[in-house]
Protein backbone atom coordinates (compact mmCIF):
# COMPACT_ATOMS: atom_id res chain seq x y z
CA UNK A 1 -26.51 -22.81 -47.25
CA UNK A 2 -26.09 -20.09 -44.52
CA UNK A 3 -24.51 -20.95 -41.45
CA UNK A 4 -27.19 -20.93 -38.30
CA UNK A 5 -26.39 -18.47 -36.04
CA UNK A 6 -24.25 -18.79 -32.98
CA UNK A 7 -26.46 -19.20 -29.91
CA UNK A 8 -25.34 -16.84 -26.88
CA UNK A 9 -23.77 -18.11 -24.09
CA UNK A 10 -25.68 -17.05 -20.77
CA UNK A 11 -24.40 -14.82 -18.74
CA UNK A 12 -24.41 -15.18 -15.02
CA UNK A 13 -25.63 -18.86 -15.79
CA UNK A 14 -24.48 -22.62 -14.28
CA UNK A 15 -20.86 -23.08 -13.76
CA UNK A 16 -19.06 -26.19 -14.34
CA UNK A 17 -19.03 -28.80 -11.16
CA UNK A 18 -15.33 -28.52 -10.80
CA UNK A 19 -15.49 -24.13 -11.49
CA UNK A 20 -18.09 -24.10 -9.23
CA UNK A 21 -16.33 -26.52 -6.51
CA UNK A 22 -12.89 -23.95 -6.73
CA UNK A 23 -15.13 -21.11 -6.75
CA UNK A 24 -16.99 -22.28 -3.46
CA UNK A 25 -13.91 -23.29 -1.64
CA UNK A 26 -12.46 -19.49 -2.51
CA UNK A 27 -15.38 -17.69 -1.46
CA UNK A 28 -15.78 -19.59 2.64
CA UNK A 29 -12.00 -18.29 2.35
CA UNK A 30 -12.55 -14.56 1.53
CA UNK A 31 -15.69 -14.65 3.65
CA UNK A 32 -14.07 -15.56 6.77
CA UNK A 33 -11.27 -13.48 5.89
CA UNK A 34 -13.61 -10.20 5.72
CA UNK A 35 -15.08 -11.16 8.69
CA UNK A 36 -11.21 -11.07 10.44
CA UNK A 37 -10.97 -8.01 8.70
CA UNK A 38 -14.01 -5.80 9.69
CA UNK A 39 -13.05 -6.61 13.14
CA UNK A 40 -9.60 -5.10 12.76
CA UNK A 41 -11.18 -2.05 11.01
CA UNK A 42 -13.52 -1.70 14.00
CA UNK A 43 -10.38 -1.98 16.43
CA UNK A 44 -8.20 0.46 14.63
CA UNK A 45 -11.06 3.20 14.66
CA UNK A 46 -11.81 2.41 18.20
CA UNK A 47 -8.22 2.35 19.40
CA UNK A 48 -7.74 5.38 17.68
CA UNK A 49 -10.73 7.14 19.06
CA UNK A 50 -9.79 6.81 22.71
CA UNK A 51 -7.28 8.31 25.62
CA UNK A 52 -4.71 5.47 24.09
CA UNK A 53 -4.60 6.56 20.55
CA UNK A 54 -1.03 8.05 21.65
CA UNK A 55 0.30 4.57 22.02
CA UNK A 56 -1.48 3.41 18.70
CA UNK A 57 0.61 5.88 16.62
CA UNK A 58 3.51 5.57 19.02
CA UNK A 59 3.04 1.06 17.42
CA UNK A 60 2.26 2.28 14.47
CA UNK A 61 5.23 4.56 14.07
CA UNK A 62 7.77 2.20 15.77
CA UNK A 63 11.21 1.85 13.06
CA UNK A 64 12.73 -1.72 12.81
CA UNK A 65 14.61 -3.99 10.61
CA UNK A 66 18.20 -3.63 8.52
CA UNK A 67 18.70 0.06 7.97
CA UNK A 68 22.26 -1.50 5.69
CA UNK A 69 19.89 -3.11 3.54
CA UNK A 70 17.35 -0.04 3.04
CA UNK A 71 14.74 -2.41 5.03
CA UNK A 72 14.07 -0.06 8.49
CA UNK A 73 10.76 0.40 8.38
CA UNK A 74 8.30 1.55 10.71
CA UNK A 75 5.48 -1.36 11.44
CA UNK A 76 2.70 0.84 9.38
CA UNK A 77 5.24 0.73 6.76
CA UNK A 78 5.75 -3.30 7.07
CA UNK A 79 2.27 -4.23 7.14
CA UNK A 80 1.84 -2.11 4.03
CA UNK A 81 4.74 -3.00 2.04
CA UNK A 82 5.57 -6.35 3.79
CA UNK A 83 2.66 -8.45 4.88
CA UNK A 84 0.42 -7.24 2.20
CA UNK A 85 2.65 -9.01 -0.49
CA UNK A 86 1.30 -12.11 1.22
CA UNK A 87 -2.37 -10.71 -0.03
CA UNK A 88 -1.31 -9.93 -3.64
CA UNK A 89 0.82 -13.05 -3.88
CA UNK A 90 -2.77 -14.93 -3.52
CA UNK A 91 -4.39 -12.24 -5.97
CA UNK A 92 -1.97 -13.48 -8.28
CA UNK A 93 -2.07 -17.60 -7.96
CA UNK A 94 -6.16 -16.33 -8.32
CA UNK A 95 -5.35 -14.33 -11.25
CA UNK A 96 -3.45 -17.27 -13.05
CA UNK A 97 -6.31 -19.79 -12.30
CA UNK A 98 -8.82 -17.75 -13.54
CA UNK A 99 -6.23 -17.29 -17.09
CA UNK A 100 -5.51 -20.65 -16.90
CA UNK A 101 -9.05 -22.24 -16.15
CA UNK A 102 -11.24 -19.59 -15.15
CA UNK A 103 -13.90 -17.32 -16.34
CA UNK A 104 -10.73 -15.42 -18.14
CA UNK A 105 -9.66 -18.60 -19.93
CA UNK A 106 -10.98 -17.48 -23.43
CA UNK A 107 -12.05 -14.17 -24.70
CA UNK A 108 -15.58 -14.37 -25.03
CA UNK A 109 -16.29 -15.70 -21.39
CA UNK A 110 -13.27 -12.61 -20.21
CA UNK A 111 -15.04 -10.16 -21.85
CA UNK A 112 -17.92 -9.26 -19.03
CA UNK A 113 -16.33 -9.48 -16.11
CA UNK A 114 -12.57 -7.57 -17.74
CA UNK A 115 -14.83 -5.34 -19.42
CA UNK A 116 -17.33 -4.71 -15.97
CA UNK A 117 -14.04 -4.26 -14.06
CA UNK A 118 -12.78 -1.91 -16.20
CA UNK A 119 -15.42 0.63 -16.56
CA UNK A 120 -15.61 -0.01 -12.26
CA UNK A 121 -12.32 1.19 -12.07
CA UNK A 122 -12.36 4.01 -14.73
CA UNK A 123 -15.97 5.73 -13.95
CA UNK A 124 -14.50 5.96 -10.13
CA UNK A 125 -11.55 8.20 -11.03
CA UNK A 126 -13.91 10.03 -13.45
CA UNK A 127 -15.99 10.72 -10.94
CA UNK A 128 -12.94 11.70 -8.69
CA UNK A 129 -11.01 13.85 -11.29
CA UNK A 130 -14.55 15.65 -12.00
CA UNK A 131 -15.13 16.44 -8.16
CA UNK A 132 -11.29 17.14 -7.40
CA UNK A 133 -10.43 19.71 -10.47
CA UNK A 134 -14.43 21.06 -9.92
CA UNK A 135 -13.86 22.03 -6.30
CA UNK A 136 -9.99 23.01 -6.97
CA UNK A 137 -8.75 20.19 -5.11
CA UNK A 138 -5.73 17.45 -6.03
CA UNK A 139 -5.98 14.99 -8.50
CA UNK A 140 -3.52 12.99 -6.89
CA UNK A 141 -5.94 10.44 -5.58
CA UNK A 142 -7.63 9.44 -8.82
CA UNK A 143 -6.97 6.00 -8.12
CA UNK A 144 -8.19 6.03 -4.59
CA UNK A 145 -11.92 4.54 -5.14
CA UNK A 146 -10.72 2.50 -8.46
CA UNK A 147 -10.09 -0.72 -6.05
CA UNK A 148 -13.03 -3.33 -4.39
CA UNK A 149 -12.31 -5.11 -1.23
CA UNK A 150 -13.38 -8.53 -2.41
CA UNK A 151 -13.19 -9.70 1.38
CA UNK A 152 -14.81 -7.30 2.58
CA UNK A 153 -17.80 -7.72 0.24
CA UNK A 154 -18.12 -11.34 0.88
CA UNK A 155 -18.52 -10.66 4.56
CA UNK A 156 -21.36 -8.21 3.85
CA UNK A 157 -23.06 -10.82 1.98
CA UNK A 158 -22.26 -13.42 4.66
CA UNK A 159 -23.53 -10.98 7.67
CA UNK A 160 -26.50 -10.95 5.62
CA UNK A 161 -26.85 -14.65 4.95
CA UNK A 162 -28.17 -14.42 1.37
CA UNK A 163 -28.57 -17.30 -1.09
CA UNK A 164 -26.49 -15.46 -4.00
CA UNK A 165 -26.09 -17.83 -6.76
CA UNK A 166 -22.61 -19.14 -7.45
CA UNK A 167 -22.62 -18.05 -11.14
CA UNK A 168 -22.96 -14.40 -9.64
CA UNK A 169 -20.68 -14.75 -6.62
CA UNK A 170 -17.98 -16.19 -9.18
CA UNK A 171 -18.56 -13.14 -11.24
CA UNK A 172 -18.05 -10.74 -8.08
CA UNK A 173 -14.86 -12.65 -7.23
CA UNK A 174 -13.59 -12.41 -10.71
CA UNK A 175 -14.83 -8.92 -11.20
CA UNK A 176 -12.38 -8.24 -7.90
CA UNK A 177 -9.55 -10.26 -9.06
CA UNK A 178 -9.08 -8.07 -12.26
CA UNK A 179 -9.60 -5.14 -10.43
CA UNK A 180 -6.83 -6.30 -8.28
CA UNK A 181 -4.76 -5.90 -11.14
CA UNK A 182 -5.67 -3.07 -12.35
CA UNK A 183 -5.04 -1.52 -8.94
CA UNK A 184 -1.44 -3.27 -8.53
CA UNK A 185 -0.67 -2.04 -12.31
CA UNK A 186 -1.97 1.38 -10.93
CA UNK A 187 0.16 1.30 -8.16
CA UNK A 188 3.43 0.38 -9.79
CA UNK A 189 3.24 2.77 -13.08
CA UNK A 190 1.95 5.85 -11.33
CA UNK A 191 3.40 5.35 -7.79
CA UNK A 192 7.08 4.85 -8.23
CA UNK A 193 9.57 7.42 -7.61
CA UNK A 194 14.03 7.47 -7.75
CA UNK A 195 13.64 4.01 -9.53
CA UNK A 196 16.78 2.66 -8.71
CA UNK A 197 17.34 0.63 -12.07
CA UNK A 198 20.19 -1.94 -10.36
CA UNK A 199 18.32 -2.73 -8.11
CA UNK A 200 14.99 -3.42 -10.43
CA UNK A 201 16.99 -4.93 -12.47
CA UNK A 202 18.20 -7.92 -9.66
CA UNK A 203 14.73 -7.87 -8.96
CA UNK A 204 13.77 -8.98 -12.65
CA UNK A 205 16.95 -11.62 -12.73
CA UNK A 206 15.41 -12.98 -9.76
CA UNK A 207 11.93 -13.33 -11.13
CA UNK A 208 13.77 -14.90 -14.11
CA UNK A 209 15.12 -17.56 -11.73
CA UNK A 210 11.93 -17.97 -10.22
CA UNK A 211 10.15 -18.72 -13.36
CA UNK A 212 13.06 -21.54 -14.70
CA UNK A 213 12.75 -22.90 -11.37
CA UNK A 214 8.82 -23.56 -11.94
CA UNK A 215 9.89 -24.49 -15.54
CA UNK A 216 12.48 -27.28 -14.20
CA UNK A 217 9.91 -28.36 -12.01
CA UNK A 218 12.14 -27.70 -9.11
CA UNK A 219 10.46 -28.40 -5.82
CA UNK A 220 10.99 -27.55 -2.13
CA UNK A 221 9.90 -24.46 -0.01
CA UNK A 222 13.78 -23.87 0.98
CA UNK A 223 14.50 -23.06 -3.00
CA UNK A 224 11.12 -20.05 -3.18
CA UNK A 225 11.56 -18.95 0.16
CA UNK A 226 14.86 -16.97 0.47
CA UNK A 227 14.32 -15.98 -3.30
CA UNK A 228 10.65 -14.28 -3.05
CA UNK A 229 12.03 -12.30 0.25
CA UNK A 230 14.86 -11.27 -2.33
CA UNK A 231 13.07 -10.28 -4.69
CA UNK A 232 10.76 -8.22 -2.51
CA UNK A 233 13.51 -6.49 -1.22
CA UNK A 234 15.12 -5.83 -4.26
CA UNK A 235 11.62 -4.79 -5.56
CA UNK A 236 11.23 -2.56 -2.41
CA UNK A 237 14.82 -0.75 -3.13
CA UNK A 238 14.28 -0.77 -6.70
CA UNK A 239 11.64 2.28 -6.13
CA UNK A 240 8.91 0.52 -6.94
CA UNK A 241 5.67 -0.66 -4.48
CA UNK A 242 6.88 -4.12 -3.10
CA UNK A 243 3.18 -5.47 -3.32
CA UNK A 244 4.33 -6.16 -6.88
CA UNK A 245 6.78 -8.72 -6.84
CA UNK A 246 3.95 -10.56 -4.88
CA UNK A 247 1.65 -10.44 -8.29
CA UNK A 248 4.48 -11.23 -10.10
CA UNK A 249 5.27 -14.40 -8.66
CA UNK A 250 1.83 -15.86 -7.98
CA UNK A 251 1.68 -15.35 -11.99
CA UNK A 252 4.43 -16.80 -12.48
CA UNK A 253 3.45 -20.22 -10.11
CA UNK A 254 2.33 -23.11 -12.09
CA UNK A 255 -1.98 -23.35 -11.75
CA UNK A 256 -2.07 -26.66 -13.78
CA UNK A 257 -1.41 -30.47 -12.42
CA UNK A 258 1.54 -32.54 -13.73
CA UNK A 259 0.53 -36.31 -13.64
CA UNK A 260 1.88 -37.11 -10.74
CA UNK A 261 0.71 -34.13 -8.42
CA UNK A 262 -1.97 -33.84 -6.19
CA UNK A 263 -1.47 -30.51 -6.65
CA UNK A 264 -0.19 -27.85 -8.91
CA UNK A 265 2.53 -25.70 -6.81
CA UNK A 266 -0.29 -22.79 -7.06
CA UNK A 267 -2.23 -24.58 -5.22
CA UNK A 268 -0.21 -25.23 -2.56
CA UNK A 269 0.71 -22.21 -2.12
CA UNK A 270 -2.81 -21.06 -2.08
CA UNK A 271 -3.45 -23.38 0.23
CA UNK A 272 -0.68 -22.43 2.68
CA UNK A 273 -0.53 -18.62 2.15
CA UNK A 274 -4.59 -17.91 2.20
CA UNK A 275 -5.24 -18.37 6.19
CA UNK A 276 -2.13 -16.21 6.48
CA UNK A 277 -3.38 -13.97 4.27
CA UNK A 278 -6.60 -13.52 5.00
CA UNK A 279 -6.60 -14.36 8.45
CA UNK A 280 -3.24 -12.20 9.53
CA UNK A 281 -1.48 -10.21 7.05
CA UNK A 282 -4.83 -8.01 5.74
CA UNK A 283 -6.17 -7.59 8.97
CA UNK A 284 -3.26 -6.24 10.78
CA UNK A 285 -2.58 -3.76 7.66
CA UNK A 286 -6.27 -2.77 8.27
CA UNK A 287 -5.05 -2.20 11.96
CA UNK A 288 -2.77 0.45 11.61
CA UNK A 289 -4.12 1.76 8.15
CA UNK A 290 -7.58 2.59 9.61
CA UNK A 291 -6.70 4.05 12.70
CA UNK A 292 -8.36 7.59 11.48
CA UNK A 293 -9.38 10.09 14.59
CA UNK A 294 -13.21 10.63 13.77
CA UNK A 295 -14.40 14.05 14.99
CA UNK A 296 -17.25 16.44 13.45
CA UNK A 297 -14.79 17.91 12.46
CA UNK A 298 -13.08 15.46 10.02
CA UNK A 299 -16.28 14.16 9.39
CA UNK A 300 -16.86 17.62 7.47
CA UNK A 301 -14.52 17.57 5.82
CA UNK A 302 -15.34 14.63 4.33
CA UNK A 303 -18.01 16.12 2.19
CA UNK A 304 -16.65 20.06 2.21
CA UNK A 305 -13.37 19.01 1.05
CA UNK A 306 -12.69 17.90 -2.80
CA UNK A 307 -10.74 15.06 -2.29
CA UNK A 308 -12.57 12.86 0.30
CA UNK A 309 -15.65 13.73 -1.21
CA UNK A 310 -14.44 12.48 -4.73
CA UNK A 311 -13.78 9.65 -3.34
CA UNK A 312 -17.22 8.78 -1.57
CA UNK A 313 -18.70 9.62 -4.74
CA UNK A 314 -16.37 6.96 -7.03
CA UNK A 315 -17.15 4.45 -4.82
CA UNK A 316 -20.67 4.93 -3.87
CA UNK A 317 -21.89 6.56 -7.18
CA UNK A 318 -19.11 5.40 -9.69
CA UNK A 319 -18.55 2.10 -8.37
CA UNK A 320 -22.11 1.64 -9.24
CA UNK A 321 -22.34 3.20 -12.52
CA UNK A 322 -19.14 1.78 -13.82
CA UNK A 323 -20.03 -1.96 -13.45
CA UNK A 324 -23.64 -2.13 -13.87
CA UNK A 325 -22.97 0.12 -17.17
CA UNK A 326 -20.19 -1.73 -18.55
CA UNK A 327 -22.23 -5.24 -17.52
CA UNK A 328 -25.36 -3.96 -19.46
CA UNK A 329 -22.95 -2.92 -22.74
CA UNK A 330 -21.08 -6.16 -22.97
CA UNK A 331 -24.29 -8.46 -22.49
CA UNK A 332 -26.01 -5.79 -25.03
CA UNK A 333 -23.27 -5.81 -27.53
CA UNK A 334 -22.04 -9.88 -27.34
CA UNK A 335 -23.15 -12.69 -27.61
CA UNK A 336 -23.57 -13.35 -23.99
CA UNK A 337 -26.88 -12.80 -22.49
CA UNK A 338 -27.92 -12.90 -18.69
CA UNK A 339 -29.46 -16.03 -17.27
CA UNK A 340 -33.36 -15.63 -17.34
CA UNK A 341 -33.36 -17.01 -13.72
CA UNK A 342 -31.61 -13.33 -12.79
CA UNK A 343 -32.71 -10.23 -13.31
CA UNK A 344 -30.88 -6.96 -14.09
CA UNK A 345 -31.57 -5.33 -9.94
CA UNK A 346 -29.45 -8.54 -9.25
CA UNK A 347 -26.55 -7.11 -11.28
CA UNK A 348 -27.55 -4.09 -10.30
CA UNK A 349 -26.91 -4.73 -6.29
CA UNK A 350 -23.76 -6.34 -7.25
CA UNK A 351 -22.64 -3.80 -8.52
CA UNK A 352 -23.50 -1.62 -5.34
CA UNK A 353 -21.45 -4.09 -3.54
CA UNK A 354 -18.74 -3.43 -5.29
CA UNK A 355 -18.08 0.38 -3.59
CA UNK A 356 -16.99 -1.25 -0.86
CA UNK A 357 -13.10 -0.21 -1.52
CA UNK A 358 -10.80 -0.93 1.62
CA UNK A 359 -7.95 -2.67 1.52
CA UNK A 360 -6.15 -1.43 -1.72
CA UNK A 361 -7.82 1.83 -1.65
CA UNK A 362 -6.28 2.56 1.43
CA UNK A 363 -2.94 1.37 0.25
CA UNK A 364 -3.19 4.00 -2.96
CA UNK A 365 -4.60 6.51 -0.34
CA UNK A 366 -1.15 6.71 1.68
CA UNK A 367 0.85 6.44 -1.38
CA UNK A 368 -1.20 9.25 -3.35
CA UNK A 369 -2.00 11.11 0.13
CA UNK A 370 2.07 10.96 2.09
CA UNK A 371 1.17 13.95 3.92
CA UNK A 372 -1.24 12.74 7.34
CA UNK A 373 -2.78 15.70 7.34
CA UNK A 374 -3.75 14.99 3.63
CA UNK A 375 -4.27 11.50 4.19
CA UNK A 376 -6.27 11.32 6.96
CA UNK A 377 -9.75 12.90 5.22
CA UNK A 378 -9.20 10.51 2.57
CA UNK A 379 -8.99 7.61 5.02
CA UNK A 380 -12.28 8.70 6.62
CA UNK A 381 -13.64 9.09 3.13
CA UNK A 382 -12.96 5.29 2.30
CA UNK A 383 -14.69 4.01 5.64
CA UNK A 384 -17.55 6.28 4.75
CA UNK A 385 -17.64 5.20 1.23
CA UNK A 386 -17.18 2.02 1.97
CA UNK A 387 -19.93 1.97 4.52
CA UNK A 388 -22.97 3.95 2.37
CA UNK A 389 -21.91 1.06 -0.72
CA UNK A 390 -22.43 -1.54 2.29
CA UNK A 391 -25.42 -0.32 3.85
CA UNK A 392 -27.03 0.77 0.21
CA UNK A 393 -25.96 -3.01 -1.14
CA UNK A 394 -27.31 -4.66 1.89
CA UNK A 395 -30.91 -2.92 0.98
CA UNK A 396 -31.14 -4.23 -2.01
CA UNK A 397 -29.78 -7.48 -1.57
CA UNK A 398 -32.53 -8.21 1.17
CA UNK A 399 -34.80 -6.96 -1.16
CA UNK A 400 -33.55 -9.85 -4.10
CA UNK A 401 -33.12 -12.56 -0.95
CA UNK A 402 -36.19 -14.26 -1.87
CA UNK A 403 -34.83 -14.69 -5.86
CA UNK A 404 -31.96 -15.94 -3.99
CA UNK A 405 -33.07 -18.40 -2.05
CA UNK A 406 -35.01 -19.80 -4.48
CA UNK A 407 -32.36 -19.65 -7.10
CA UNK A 408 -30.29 -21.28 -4.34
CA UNK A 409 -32.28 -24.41 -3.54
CA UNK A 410 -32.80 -25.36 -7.64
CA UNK A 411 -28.58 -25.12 -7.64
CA UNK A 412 -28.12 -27.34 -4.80
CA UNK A 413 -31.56 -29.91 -5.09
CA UNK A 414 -29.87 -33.19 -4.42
CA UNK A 415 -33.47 -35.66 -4.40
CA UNK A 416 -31.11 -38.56 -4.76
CA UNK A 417 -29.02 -37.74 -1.70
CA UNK A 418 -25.67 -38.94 -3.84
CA UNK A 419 -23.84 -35.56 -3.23
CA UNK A 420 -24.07 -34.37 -6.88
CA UNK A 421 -26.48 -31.61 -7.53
CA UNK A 422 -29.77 -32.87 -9.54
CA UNK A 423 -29.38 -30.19 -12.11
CA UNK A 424 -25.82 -31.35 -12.91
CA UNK A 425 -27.42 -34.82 -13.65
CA UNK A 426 -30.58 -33.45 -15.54
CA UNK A 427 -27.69 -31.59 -18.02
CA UNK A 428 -25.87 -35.01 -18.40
CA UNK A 429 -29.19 -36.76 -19.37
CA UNK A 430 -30.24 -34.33 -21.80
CA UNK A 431 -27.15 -34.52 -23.78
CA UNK A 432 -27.43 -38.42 -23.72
């Protein structure tokens, strides 16, 4: 007798209590962390706009720290390199949940959302290479609109107050997560230069130690402390973009509870790190990475020059293309299939969403872009980007807030008042 069919698993559909509890608590995080840092984007391009934008480059530019240990920066260069290890350290504890427990646990529930983020990452440099080498301009910046500002989207959507179901909020913040990665494995393949192999190589012994440490279960703050600022100097020396020792380590943290823990050391860390994070570190890199002088003249060059106008077009163009494409293929071609509740314009303004590229797309802009004069189009070309996605996104989301709302109030219908949502207890029943 043949075997019956597999049914597919729906796509987009309800999330476990506990995935969906994790997933809730993540999201107020990011969303009041956007909100921090659309403020500082504001401030930078205002500050930079004004009779005082002397003294913003004079802060910007200011050199400090331990020239003997290759670590005198200027305080650009510390927000970028320094602070922002704080924001990929999280991206990394979130990346190990979400291998660990997450939508990325097992192959078949990975495959949308990896296989989403990677055609939203890979359609945006197409569509950047094509415009570059078309109007004879660099390719160097390939990478620039590869990257979504997962913050920043979450504040658009709570400026906007919608009722996006959780199923396709998680999938936005695990869409982001891998494309995290992918930007951070961007970064540190294609933007190194004079590795300096002894001092990679203590960076590696370090990360070594790190992981036995987790392995021992060796606790105490005063034990990670000293060696994570090691390692991201080491790191930093070694030629390679410090940002990555921050991945490294929140991958190598510990996402899973030993008997007698409240909390996995992830967690805490998490817990910790993410106001800092969110709250300080991104928003002050935003600060003195989006200080770009705005003129008509900039502003046309924007969309006369190759380069910044390859990179409006990956984000608002293949940002969109990319994920709702690679979405529709996977659900088309697996077993998955999208929740009937949803409809493909829901995907569809998700995937609009997703243009908005900030944070790490500036970051790859100054790396691919040293030159200001070089980097400062590109700059304006992100906020511009970034803006039309936003603006374009926020259309169409209005347009789905009534599917949201509704979809919204079925997720959450408690009639019994005992804190558990109905359709959680419907579920039980039926398998009963």
């Amino acid at each position: 007798m043949a075997a019956a069919p597999r049914e597919r698993s729906p796509f987009l559909g309800l999330l476990p209590l506990p995935e969906r509890t994790a997933i809730a608590q993540a999201l107020r995080t990011e969303t009041v962390g956007g909100l921090v840092l659309l403020g500082a984007a504001v401030v930078a391009l205002v500050w930079a706009n004004t009779p005082w934008a002397e003294t913003y480059e004079r802060i910007r530019d200011f050199h400090f720290g331990i020239p003997a240990l290759g670590l005198d920066l200027s305080i650009g260069h510390w927000t970028a390199d320094g602070l922002l290890t704080l924001f990929f350290l999280v991206a990394g504890i979130e990346l190990k949940r979400e291998l660990v427990v997450g939508e990325l646990r097992t192959p078949a529930t990975a495959a949308l959302p990896v296989i989403a983020a990677v055609s939203g990452m890979v359609v945006p440099a197409a569509f950047y290479a094509l415009t570059a080498s078309t109007g004879g301009g660099s390719l160097d910046g390939w990478a620039v609109p590869m990257a979504t500002d997962i913050a920043f989207a979450l504040a658009v959507l709570a400026v906007l107050s919608t009722h996006l179901p959780a199923a396709l909020r998680a999938f936005l913040l695990t869409l982001a997560v891998v494309d995290d990665l992918g930007g951070i494995l961007v970064i540190a393949v294609f933007f190194t230069s004079d590795l300096n192999f002894l001092a990679l190589g203590g960076a590696l012994a370090g990360l070594v130690v790190f992981y036995l440490l987790q392995r021992c279960r060796v606790r105490g703050w005063w034990w990670y402390a000293p060696l994570g600022l090691t390692i991201w100097a080491l790191m930093y020396n070694g030629g390679v973009h410090a940002t990555v020792a921050g991945v490294a380590m929140g991958l190598i943290l510990r996402t899973t509870r030993d008997k007698d823990e409240d909390r996995s050391p992830g967690e805490r860390t998490s817990y910790l790190l993410h106001p800092v994070s969110a709250g300080v570190a991104v928003p002050l890199f935003a600060l003195f990475a989006a200080g770009v002088s705005v003129s008509a003249t900039s502003l046309s060059d924007v969309f006369t020059r190759p380069e910044p106008l390859g990179v409006v077009l990956g984000l608002v163009v293949g940002k969109t293309v990319g994920i709702f494409a690679g979405t529709y293929l996977a659900a088309r071609f697996t077993r998955a299939r999208l929740n009937p509740q949803l409809a493909w314009a829901d995907v569809f303004a998700l995937s609009t969403l997703a243009g908005i590229g900030f944070t790490v797309a500036l970051l790859i802009g100054e790396l691919a872009f040293p030159d200001p004069a070089a980097a400062g189009p590109v700059k304006a070309a992100i906020l511009i980007g970034s803006l039309t996605a936003a603006v374009f996104a926020a259309i169409l989301l209005k347009r789905r807030n009534a599917v949201y709302r509704r979809l919204y109030e079925e997720e959450n219908r408690d009639d019994d008042h005992d804190g558990i949502p109905d359709i959680y207890q419907v579920d039980a029943t039926a398998e009963r």
